[in-house]
C-alpha atoms as a PDB file:
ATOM      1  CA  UNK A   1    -108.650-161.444 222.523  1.00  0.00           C
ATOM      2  CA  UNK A   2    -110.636-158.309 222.681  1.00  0.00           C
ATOM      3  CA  UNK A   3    -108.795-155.740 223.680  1.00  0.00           C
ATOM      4  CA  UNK A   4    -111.963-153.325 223.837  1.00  0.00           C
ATOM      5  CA  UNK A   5    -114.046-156.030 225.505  1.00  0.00           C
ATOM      6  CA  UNK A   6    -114.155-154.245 228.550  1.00  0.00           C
ATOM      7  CA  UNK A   7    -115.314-150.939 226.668  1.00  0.00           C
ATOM      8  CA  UNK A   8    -118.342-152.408 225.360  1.00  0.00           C
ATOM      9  CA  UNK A   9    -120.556-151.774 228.698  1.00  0.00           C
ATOM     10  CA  UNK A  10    -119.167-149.207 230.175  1.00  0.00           C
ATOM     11  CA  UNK A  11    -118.842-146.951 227.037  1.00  0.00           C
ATOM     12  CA  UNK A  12    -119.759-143.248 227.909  1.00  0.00           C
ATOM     13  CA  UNK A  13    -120.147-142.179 223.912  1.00  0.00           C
ATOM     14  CA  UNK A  14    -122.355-145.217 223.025  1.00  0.00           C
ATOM     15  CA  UNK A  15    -125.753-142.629 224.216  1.00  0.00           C
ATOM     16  CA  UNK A  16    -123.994-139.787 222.277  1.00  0.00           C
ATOM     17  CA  UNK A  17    -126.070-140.402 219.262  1.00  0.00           C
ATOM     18  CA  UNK A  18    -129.593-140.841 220.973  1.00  0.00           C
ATOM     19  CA  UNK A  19    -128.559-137.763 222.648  1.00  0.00           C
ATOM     20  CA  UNK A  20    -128.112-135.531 219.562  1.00  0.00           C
ATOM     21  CA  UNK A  21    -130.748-136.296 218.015  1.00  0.00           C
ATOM     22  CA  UNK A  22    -133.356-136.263 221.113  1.00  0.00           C
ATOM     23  CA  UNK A  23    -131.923-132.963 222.521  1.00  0.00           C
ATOM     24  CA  UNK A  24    -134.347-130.355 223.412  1.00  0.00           C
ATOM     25  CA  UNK A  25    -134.251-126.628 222.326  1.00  0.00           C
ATOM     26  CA  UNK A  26    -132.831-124.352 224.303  1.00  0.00           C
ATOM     27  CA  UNK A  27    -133.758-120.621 224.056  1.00  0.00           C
ATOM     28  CA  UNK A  28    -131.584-117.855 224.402  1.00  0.00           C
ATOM     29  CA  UNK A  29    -131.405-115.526 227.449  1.00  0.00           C
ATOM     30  CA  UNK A  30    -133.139-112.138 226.836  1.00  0.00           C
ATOM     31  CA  UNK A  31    -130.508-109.872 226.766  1.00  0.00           C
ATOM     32  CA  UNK A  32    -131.670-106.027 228.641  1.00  0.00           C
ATOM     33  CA  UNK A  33    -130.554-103.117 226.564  1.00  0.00           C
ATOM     34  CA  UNK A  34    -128.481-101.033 227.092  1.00  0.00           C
ATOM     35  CA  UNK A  35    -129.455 -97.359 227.983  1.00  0.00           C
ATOM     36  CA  UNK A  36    -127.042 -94.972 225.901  1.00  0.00           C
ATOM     37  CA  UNK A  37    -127.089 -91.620 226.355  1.00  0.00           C
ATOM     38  CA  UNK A  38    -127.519 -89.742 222.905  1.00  0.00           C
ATOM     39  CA  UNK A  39    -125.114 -87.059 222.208  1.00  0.00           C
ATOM     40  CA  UNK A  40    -122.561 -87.840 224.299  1.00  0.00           C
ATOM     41  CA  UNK A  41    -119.213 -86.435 223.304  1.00  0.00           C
ATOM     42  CA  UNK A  42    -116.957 -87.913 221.684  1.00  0.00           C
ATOM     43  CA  UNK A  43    -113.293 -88.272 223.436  1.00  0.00           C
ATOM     44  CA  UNK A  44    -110.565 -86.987 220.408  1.00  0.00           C
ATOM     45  CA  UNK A  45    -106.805 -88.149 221.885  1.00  0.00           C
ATOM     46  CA  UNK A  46    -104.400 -85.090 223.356  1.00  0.00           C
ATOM     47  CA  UNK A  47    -100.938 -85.620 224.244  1.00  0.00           C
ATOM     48  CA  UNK A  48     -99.606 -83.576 227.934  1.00  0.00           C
ATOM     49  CA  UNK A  49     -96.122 -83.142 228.831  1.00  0.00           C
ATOM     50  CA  UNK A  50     -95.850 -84.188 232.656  1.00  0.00           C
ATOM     51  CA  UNK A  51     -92.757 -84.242 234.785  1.00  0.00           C
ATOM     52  CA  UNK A  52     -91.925 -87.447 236.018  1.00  0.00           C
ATOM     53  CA  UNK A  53     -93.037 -86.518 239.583  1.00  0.00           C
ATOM     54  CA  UNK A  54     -96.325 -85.263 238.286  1.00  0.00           C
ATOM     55  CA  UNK A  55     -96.584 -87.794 236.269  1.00  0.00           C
ATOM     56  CA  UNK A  56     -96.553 -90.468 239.116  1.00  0.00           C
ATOM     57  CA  UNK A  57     -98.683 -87.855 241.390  1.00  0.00           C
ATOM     58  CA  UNK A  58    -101.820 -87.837 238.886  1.00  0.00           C
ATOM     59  CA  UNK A  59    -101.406 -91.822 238.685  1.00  0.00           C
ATOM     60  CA  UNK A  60    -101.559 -91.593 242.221  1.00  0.00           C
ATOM     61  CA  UNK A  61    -104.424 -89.430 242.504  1.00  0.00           C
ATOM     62  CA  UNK A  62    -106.721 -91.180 239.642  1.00  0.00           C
ATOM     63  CA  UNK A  63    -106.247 -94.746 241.294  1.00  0.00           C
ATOM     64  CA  UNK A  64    -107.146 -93.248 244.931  1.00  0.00           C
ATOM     65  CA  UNK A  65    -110.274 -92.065 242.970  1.00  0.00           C
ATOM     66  CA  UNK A  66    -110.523 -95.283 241.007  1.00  0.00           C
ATOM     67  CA  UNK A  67    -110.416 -93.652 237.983  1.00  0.00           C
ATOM     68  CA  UNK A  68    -107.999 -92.844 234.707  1.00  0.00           C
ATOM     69  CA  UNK A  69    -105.432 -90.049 234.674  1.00  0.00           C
ATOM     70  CA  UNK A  70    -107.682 -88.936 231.876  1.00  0.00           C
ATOM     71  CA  UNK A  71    -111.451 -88.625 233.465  1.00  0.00           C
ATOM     72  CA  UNK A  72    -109.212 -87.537 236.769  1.00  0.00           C
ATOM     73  CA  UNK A  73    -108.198 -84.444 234.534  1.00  0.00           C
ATOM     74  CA  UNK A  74    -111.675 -84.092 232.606  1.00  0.00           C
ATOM     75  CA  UNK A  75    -113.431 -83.599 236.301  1.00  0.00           C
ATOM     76  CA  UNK A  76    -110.818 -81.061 237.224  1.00  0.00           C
ATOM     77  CA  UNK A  77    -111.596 -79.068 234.047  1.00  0.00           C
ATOM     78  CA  UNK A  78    -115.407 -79.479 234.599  1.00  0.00           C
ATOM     79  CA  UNK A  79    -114.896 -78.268 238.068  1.00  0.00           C
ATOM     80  CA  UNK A  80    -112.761 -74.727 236.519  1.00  0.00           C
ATOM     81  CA  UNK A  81    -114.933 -71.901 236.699  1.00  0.00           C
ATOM     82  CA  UNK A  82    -114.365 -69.602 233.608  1.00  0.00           C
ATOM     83  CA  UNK A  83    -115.581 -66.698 234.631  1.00  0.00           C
ATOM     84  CA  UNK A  84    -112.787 -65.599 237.649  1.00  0.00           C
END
């Protein structure tokens, strides 16, 4: 008894090797490219002390604005006029 018997016809892997080795050539996608900005600064890491409650206020803030507690504070300075 033949306990693959059943196997022999219905055998999904039996076309796996025709298929390898009449597969056609795919090309890759054309990837755009990307448009950097030259001389765009840097960011260099700076630790703030917040209170708690400020703390959870420019959280608050930055996600209303959909942004990080970091750009949030970046805008604000870019927004500072020196010169009062």
């Amino acid at each position: 008894m033949d306990k693959f018997a059943k196997l022999k016809g219905d055998n999904p892997y039996l076309k796996a090797e025709d298929e390898v080795v009449n597969k056609e050539e795919v090309s890759k996608p054309t990837i755009p490219t990307m448009d950097i900005p030259k001389g765009k600064e840097t960011k260099k890491q700076m630790s703030l002390m917040f209170t708690p409650t400020h703390k959870k206020k420019a959280h608050r803030i930055a996600k209303k604005h959909d942004m990080s507690v970091s750009e949030l504070f970046g805008y604000w300075l870019d927004q500072y006029d020196e010169e009062q």
